[in-house]
Protein backbone atom coordinates (compact mmCIF):
# COMPACT_ATOMS: atom_id res chain seq x y z
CA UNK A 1 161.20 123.54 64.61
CA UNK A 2 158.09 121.24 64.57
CA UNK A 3 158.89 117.90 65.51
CA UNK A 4 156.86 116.36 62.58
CA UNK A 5 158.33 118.40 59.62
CA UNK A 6 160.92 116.52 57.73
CA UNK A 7 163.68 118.72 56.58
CA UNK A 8 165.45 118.04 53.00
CA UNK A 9 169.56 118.43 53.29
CA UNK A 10 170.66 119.21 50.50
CA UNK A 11 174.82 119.25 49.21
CA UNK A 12 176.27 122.84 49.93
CA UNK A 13 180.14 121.29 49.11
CA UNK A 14 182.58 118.36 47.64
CA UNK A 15 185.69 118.12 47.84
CA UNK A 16 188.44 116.02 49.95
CA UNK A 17 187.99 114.84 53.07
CA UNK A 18 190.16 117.16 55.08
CA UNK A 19 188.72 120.20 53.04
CA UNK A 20 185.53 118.97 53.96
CA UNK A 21 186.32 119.15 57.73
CA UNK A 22 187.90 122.22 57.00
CA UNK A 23 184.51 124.09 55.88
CA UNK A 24 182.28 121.91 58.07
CA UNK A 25 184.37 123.93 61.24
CA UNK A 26 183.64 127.18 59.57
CA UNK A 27 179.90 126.30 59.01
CA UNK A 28 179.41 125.00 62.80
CA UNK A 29 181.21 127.86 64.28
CA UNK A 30 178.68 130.47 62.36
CA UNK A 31 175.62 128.03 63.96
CA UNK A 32 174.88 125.87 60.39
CA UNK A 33 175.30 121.76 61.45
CA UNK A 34 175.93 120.20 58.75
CA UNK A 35 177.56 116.60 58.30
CA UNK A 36 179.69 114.51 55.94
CA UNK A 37 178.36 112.11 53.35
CA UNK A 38 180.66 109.15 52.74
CA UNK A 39 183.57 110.65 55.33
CA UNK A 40 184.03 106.98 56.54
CA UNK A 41 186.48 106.29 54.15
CA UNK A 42 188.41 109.16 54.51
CA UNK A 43 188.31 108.08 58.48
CA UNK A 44 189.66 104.58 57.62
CA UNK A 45 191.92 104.90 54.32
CA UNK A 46 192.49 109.27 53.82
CA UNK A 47 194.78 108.61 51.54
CA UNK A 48 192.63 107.08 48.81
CA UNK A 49 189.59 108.25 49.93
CA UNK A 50 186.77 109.64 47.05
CA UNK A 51 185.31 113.24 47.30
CA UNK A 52 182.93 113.46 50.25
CA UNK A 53 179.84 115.74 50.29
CA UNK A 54 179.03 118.15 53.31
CA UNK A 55 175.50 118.67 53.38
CA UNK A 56 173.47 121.50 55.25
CA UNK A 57 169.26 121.96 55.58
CA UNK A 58 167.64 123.83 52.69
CA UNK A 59 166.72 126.89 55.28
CA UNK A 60 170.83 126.96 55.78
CA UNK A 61 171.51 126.74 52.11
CA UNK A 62 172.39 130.48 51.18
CA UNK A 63 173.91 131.31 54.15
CA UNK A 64 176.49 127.98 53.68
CA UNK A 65 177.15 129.16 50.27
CA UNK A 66 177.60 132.40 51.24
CA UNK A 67 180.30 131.59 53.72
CA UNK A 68 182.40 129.22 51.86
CA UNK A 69 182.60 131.40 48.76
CA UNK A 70 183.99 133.98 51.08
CA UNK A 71 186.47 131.58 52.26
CA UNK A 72 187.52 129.96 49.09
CA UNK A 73 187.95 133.60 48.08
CA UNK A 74 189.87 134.58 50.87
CA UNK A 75 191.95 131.63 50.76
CA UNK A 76 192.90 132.49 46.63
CA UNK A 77 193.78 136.23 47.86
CA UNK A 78 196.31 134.93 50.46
């Protein structure tokens, strides 16, 4: 990646903050970083901690959304 390109991240999931860790684990271990928008709450206070957004690159986009609808529909099957 060019060190002088900016890359745009962009929201690939909301949701708790434990089912946000939860996802971010299955995005990392297929090679996507990604990180948590607003997960200091849920760090300090989980119990009354808002939704907090995991957010990938734009080139990871698909592939993120790929993955977690497989797992959310995994998860419903089970």
């Amino acid at each position: 990646m060019d060190s002088n390109s900016s890359t745009k991240s962009v929201e690939v999931f909301s949701g708790s903050p434990w089912e946000a860790e939860v996802i971010k684990g299955l995005l990392e271990s297929n090679a996507i970083h990604c990180v948590i928008k607003d997960g200091i709450l849920g760090t300090l206070a989980p119990y009354i901690a808002p939704a907090v957004s995991l957010l990938v690159t734009e080139e990871n986009y698909e592939e993120a959304t790929r993955l977690i609808q497989t797992y959310e529909g995994e998860a419903k099957n089970e």
